[in-house]
PDB file of N, CA and C in Angstrom:
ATOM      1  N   UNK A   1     -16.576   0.091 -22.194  1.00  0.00           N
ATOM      2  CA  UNK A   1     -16.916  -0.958 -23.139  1.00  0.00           C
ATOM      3  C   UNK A   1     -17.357  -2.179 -22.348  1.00  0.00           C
ATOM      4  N   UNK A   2     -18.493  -2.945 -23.190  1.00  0.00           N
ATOM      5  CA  UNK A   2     -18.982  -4.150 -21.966  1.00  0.00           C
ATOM      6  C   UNK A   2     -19.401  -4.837 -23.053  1.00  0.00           C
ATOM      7  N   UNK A   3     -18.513  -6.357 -23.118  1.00  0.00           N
ATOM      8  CA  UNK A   3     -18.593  -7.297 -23.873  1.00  0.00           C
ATOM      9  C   UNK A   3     -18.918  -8.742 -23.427  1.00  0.00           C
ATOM     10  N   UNK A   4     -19.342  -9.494 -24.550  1.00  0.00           N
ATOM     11  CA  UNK A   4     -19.093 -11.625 -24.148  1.00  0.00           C
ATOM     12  C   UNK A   4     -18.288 -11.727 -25.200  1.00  0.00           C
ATOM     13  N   UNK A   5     -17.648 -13.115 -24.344  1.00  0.00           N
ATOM     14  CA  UNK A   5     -17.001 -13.789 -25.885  1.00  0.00           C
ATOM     15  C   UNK A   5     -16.713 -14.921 -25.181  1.00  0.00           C
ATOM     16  N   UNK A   6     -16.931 -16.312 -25.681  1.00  0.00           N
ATOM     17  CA  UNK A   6     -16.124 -17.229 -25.213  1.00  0.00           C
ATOM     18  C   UNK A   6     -15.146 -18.098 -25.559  1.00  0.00           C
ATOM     19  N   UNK A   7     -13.987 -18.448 -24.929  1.00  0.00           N
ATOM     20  CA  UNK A   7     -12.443 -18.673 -25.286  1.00  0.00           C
ATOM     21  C   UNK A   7     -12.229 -20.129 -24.595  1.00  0.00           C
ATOM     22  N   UNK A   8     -10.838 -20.582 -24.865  1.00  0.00           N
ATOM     23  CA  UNK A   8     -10.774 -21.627 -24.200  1.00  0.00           C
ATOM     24  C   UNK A   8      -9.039 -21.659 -23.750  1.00  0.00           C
ATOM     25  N   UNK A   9      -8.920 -21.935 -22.621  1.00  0.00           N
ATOM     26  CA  UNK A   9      -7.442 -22.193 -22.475  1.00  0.00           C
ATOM     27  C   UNK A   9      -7.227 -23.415 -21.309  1.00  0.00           C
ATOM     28  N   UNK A  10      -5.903 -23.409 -20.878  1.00  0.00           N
ATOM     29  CA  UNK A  10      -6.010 -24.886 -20.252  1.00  0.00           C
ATOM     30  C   UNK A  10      -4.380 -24.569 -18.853  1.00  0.00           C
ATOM     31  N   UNK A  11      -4.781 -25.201 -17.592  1.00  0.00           N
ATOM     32  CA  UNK A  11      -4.556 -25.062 -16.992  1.00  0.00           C
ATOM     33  C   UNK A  11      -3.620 -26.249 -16.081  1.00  0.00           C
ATOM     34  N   UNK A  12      -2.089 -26.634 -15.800  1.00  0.00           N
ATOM     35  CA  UNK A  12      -2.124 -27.254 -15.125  1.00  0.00           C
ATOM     36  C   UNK A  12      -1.421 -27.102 -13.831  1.00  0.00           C
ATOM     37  N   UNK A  13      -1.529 -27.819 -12.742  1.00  0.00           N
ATOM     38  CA  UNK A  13      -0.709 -27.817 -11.503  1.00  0.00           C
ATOM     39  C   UNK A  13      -0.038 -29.034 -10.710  1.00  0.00           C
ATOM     40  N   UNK A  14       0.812 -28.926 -10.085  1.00  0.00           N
ATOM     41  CA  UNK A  14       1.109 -30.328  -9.320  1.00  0.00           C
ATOM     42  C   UNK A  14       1.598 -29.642  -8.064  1.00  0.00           C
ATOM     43  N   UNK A  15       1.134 -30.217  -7.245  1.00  0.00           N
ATOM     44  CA  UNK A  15       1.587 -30.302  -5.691  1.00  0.00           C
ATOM     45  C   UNK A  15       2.692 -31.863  -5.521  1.00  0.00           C
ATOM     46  N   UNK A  16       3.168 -31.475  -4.462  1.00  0.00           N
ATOM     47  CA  UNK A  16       4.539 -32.202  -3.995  1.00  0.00           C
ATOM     48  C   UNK A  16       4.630 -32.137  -2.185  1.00  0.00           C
ATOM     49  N   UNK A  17       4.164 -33.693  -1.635  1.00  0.00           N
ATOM     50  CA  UNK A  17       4.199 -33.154  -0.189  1.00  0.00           C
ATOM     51  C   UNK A  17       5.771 -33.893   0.096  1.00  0.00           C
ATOM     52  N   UNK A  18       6.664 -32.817   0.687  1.00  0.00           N
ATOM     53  CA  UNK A  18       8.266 -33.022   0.952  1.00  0.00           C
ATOM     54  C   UNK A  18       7.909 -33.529   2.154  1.00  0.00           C
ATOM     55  N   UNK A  19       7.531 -33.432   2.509  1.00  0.00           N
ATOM     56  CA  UNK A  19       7.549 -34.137   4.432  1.00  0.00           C
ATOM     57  C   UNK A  19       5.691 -33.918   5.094  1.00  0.00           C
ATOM     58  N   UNK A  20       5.410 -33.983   6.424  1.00  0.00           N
ATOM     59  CA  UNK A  20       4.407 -33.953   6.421  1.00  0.00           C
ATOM     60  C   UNK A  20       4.035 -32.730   7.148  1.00  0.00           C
ATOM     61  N   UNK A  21       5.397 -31.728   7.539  1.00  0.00           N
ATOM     62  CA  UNK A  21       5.157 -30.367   7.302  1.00  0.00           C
ATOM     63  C   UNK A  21       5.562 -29.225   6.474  1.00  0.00           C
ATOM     64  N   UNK A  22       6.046 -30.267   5.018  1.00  0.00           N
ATOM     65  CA  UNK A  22       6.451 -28.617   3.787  1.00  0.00           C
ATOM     66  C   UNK A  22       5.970 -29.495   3.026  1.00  0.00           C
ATOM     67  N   UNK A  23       5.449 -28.466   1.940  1.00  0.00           N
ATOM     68  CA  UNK A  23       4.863 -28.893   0.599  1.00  0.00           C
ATOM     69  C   UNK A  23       5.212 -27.592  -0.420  1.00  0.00           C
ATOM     70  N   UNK A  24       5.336 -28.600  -1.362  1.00  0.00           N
ATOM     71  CA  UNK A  24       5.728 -27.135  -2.454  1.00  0.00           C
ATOM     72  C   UNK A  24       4.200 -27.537  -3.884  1.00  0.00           C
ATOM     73  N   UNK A  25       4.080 -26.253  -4.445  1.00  0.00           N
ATOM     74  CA  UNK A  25       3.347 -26.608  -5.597  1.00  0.00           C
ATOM     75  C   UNK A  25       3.855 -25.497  -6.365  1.00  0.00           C
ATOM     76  N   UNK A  26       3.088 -25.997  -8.123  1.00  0.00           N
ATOM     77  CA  UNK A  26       3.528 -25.431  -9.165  1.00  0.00           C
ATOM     78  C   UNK A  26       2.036 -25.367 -10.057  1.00  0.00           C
ATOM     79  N   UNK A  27       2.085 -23.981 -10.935  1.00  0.00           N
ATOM     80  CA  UNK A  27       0.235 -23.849 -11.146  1.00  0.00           C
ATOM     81  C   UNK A  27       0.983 -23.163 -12.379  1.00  0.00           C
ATOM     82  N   UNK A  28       0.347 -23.444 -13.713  1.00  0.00           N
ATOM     83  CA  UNK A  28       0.195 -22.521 -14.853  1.00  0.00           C
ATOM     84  C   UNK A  28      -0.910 -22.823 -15.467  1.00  0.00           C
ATOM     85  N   UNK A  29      -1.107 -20.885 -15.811  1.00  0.00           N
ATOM     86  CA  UNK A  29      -2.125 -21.008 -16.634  1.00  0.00           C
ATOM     87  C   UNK A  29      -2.012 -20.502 -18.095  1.00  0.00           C
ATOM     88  N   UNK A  30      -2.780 -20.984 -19.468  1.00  0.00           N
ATOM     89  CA  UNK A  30      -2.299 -20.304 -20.648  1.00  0.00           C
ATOM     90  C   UNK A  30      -3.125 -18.837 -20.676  1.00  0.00           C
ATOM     91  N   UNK A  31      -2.417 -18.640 -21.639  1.00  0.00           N
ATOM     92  CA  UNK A  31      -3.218 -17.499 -22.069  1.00  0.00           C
ATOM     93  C   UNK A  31      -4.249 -17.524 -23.146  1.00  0.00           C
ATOM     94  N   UNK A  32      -5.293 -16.487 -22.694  1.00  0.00           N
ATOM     95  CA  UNK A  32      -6.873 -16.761 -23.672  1.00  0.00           C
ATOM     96  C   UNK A  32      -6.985 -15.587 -24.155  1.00  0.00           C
ATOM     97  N   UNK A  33      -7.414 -15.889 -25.850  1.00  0.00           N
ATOM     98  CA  UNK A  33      -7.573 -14.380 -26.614  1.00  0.00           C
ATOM     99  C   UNK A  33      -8.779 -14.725 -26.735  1.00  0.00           C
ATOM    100  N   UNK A  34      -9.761 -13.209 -26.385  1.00  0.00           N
ATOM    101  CA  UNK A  34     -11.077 -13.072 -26.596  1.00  0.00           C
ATOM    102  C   UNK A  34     -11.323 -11.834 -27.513  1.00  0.00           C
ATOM    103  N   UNK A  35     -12.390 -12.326 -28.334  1.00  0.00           N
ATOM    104  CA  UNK A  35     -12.670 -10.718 -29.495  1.00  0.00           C
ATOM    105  C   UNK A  35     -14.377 -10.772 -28.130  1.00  0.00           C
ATOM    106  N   UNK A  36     -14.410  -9.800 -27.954  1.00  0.00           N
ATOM    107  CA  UNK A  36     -15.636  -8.973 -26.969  1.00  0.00           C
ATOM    108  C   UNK A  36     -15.845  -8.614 -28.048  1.00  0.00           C
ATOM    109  N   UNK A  37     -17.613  -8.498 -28.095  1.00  0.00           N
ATOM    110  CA  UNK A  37     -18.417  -8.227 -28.854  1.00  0.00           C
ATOM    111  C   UNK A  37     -19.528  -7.407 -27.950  1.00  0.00           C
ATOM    112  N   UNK A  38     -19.997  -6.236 -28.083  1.00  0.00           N
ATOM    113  CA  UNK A  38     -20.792  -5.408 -27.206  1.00  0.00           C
ATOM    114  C   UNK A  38     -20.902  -3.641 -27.855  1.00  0.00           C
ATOM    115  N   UNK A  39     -21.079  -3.366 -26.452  1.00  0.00           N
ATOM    116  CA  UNK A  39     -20.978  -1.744 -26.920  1.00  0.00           C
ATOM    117  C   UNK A  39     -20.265  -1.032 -25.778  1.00  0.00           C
ATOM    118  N   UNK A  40     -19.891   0.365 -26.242  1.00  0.00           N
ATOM    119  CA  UNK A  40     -19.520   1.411 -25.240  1.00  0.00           C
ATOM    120  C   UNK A  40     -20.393   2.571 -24.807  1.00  0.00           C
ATOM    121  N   UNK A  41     -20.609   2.835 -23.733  1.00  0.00           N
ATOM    122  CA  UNK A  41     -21.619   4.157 -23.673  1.00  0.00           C
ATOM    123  C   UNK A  41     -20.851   4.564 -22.582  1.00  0.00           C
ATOM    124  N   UNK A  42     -21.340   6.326 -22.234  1.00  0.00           N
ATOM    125  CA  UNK A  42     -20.828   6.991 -21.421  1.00  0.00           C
ATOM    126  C   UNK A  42     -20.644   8.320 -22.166  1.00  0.00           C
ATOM    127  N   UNK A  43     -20.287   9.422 -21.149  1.00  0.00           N
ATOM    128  CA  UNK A  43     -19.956  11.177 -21.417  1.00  0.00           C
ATOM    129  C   UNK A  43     -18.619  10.810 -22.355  1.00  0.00           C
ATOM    130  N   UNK A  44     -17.357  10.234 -22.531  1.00  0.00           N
ATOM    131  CA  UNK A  44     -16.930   9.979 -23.146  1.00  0.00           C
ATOM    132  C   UNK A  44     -17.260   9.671 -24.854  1.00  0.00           C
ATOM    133  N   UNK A  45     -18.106   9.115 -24.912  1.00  0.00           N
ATOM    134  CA  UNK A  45     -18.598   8.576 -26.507  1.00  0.00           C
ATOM    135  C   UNK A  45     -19.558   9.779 -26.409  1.00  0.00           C
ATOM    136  N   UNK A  46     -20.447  10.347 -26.218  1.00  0.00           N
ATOM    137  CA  UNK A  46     -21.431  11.307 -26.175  1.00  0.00           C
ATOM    138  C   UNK A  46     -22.202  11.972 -24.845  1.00  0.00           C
ATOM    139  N   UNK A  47     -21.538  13.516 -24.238  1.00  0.00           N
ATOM    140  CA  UNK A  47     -21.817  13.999 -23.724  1.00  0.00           C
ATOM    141  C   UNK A  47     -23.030  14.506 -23.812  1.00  0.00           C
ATOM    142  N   UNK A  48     -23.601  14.511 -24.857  1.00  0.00           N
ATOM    143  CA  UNK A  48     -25.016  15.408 -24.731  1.00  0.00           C
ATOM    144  C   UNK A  48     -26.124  14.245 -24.578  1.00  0.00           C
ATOM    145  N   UNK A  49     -25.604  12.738 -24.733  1.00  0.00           N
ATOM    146  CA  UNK A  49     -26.865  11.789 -24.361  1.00  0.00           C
ATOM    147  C   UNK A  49     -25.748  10.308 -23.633  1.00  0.00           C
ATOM    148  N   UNK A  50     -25.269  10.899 -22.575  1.00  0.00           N
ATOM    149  CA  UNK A  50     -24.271   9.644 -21.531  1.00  0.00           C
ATOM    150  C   UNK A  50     -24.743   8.061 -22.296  1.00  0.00           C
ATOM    151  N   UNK A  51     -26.430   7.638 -21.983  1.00  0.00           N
ATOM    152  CA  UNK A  51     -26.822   6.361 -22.052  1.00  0.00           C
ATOM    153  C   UNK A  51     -26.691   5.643 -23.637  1.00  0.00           C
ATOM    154  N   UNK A  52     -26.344   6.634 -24.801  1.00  0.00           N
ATOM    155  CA  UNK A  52     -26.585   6.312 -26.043  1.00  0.00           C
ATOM    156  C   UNK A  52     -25.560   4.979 -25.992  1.00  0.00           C
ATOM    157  N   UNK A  53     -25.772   3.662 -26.821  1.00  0.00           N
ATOM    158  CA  UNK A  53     -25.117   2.852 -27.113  1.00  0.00           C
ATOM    159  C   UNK A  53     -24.013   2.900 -28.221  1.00  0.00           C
ATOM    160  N   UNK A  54     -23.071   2.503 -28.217  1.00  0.00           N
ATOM    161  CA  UNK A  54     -22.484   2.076 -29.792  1.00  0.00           C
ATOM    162  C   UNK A  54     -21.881   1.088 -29.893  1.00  0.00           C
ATOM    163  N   UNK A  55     -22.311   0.244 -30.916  1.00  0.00           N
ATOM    164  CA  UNK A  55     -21.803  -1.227 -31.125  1.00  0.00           C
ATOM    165  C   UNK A  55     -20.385  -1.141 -31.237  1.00  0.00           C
ATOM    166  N   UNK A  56     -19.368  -2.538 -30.771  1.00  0.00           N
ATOM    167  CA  UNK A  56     -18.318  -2.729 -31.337  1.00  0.00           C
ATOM    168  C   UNK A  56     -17.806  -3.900 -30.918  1.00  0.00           C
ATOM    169  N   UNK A  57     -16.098  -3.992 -30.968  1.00  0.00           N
ATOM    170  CA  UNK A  57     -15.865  -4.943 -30.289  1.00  0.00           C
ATOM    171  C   UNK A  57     -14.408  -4.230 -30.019  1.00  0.00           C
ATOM    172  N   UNK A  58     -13.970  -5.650 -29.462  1.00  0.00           N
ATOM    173  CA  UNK A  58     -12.461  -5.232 -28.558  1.00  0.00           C
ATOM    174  C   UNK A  58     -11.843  -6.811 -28.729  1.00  0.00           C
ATOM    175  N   UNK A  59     -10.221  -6.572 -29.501  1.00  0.00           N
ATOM    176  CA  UNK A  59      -9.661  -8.133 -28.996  1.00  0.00           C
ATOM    177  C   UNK A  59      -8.803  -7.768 -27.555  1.00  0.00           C
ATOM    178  N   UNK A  60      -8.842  -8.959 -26.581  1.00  0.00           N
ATOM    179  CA  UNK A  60      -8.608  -8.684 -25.604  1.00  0.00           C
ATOM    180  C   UNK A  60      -7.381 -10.061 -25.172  1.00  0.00           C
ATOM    181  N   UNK A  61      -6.156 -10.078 -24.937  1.00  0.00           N
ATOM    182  CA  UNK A  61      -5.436 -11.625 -24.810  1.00  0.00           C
ATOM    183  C   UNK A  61      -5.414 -11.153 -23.311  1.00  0.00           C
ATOM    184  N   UNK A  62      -5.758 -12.324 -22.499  1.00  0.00           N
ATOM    185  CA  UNK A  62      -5.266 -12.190 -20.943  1.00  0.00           C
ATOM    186  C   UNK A  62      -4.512 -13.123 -20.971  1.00  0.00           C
ATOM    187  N   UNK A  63      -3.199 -12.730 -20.176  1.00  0.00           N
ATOM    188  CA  UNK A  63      -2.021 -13.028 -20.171  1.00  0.00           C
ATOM    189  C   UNK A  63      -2.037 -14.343 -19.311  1.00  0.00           C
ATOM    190  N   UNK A  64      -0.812 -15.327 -20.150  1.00  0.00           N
ATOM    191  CA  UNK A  64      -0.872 -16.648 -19.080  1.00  0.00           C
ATOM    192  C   UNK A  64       0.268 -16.097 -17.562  1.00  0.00           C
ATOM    193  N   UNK A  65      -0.226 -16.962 -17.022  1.00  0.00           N
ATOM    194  CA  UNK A  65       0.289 -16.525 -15.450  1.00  0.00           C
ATOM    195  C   UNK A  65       0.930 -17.948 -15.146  1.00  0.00           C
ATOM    196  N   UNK A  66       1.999 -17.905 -13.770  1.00  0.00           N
ATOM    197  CA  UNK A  66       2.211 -19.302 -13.250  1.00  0.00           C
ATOM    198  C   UNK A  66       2.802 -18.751 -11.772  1.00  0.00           C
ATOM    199  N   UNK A  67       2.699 -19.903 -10.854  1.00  0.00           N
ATOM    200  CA  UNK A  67       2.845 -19.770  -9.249  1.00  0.00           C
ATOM    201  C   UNK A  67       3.821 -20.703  -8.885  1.00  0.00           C
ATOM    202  N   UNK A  68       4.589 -20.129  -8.215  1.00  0.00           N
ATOM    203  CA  UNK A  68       5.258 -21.096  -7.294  1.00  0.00           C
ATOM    204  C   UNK A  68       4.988 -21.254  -6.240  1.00  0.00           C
ATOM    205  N   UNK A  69       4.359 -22.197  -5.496  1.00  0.00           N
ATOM    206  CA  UNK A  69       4.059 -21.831  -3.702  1.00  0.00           C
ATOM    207  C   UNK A  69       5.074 -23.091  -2.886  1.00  0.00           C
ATOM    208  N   UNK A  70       4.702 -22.477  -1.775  1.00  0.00           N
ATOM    209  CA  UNK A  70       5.153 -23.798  -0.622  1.00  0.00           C
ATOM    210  C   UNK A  70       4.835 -23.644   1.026  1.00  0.00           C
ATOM    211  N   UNK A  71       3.853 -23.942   1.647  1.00  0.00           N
ATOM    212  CA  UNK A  71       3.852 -24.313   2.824  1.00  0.00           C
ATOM    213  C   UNK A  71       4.587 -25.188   3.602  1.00  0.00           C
ATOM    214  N   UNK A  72       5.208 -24.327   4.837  1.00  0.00           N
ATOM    215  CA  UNK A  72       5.251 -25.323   6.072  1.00  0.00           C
ATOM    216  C   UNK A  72       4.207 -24.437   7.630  1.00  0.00           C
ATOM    217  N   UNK A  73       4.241 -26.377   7.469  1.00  0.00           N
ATOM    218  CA  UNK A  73       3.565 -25.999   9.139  1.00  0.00           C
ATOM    219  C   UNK A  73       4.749 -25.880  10.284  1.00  0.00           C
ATOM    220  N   UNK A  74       4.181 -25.068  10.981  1.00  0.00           N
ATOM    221  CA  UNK A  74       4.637 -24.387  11.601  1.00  0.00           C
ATOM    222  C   UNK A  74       4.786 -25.186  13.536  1.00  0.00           C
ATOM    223  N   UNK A  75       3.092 -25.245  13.791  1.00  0.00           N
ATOM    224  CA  UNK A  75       2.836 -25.985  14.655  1.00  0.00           C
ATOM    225  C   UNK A  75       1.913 -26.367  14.288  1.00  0.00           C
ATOM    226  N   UNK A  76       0.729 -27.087  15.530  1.00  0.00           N
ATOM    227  CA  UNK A  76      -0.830 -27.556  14.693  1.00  0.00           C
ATOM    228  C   UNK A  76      -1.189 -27.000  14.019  1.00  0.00           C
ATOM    229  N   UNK A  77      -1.196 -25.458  14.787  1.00  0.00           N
ATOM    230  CA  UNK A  77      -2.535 -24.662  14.344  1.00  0.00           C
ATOM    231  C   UNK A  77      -2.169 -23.309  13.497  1.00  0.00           C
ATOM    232  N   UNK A  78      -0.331 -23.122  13.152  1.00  0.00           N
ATOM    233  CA  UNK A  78       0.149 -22.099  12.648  1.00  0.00           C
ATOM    234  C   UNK A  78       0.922 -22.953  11.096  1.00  0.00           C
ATOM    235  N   UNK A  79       0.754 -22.721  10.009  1.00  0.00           N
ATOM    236  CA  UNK A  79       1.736 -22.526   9.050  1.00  0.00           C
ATOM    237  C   UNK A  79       2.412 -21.301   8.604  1.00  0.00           C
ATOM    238  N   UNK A  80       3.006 -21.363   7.563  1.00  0.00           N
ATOM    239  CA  UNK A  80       3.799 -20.362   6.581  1.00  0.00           C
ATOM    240  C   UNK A  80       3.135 -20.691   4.896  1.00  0.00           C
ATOM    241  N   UNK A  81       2.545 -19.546   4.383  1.00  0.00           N
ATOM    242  CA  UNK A  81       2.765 -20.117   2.960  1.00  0.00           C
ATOM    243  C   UNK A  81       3.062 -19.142   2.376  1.00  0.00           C
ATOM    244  N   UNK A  82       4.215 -19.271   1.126  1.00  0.00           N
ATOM    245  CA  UNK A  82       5.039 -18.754   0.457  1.00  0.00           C
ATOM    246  C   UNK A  82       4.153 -18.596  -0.914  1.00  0.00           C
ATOM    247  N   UNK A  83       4.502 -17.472  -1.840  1.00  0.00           N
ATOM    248  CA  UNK A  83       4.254 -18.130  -3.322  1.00  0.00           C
ATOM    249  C   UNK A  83       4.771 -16.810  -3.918  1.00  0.00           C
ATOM    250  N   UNK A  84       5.141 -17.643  -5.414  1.00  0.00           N
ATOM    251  CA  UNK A  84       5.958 -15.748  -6.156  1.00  0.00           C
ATOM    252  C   UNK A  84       5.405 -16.251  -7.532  1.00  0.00           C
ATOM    253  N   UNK A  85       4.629 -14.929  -7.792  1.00  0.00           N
ATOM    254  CA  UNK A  85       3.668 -15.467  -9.420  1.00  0.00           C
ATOM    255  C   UNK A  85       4.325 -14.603 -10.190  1.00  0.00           C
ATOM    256  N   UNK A  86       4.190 -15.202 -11.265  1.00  0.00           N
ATOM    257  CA  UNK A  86       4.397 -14.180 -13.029  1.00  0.00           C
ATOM    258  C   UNK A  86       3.489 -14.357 -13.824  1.00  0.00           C
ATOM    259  N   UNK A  87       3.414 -13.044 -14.308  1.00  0.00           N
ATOM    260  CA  UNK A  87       1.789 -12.955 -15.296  1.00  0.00           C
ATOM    261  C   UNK A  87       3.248 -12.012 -16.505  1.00  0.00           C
ATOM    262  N   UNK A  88       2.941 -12.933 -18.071  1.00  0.00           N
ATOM    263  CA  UNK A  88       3.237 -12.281 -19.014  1.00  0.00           C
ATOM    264  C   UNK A  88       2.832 -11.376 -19.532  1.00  0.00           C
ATOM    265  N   UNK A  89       2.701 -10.194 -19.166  1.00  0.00           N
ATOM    266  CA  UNK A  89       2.232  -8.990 -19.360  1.00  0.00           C
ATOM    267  C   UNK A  89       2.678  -8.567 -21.189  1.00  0.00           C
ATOM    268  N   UNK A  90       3.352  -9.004 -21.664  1.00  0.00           N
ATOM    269  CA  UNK A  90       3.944  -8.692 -22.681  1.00  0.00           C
ATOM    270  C   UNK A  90       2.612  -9.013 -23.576  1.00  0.00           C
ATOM    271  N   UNK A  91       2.207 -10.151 -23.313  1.00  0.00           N
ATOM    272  CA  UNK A  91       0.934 -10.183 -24.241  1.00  0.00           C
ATOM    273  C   UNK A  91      -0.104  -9.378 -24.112  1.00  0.00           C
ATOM    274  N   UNK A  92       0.020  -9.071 -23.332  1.00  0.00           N
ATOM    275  CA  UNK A  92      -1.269  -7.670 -23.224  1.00  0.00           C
ATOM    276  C   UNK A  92      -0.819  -6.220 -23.656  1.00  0.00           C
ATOM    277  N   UNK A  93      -0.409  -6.490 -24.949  1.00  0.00           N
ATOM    278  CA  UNK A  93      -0.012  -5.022 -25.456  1.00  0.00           C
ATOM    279  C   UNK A  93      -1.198  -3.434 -25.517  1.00  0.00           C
ATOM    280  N   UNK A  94      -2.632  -3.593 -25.727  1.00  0.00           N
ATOM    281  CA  UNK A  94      -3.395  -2.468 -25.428  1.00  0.00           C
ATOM    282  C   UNK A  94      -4.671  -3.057 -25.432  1.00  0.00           C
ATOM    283  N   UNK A  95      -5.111  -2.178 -24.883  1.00  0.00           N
ATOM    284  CA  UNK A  95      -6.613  -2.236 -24.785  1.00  0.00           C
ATOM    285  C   UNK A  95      -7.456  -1.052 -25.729  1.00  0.00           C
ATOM    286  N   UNK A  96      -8.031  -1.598 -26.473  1.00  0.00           N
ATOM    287  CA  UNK A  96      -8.695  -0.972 -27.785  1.00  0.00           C
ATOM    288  C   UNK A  96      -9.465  -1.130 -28.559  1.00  0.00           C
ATOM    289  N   UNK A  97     -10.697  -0.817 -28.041  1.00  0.00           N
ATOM    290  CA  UNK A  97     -11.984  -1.031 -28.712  1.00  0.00           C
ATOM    291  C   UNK A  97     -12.527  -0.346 -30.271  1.00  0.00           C
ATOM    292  N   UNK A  98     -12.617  -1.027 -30.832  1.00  0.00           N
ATOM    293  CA  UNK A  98     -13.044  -0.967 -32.325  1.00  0.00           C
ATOM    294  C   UNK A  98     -14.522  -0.722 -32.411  1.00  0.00           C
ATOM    295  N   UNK A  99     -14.688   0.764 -32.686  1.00  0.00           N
ATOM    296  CA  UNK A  99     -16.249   1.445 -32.597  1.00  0.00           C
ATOM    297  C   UNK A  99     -16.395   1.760 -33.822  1.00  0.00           C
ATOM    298  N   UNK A 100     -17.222   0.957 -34.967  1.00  0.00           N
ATOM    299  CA  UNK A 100     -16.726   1.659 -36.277  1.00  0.00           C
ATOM    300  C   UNK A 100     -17.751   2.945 -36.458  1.00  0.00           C
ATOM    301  N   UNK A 101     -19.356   3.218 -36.137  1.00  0.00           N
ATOM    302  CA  UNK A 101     -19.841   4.366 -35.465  1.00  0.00           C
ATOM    303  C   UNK A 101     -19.210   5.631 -35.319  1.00  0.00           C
ATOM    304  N   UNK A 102     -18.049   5.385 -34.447  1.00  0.00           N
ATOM    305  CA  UNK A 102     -16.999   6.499 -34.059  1.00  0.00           C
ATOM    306  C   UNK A 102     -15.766   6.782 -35.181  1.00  0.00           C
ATOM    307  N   UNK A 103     -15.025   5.618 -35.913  1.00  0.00           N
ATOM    308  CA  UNK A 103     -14.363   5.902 -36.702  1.00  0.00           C
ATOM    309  C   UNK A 103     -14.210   7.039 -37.446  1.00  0.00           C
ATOM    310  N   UNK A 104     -13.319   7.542 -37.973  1.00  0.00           N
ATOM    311  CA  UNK A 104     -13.040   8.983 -38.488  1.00  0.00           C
ATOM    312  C   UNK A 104     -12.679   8.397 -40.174  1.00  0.00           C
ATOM    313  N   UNK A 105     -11.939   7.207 -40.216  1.00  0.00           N
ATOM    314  CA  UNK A 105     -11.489   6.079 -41.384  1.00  0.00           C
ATOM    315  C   UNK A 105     -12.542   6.481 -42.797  1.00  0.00           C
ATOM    316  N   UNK A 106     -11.837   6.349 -43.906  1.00  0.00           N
ATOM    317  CA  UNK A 106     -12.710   6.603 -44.880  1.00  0.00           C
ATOM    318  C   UNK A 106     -13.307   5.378 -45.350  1.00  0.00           C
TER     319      UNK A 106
END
């Protein structure tokens, strides 16, 4: 399936310098629901003609995510940087494109 759609979500972060060799930061992002609007083709949808098109769409939520990081330097020319992310996967319950073409539905 190969879609557009455009969404909007919003993003913030803050950095924190603890000294002038550790720094910690903090990053989230929301999550954006997109309805994709396009088609699917392939041996899948029709083996006897791969390239045939079929309209549809797909709602798609990508999940909000957030970071924890933190650098230290180390010496001049060596640091360390740390970071441990979470992406809410829970919102991304399936992926499932709506081909009404294909439908079996009365």
């Amino acid at each position: 399936m190969e879609g557009d759609d455009r969404a909007w979500g919003w993003q913030l972060g803050v950095a924190y310098d603890i000294n002038d060799n550790n720094r910690i930061g903090f990053n989230y992002r929301s999550e954006v629901e997109l309805t994709l609007e396009g088609h699917a083709e392939g041996l899948s949808y029709d083996s006897a003609n791969p390239n045939r098109h079929f309209s549809g769409s797909m709602d798609l939520t990508l999940p909000a995510t957030a970071e924890l990081s933190s650098l230290h330097q180390l010496s001049e020319k060596w640091a360390v940087h740390t970071s441990l992310n979470w992406t809410d996967w829970s919102s991304f319950d399936k992926l499932e494109a709506n081909i009404p073409s294909l439908s079996s539905d009365p």
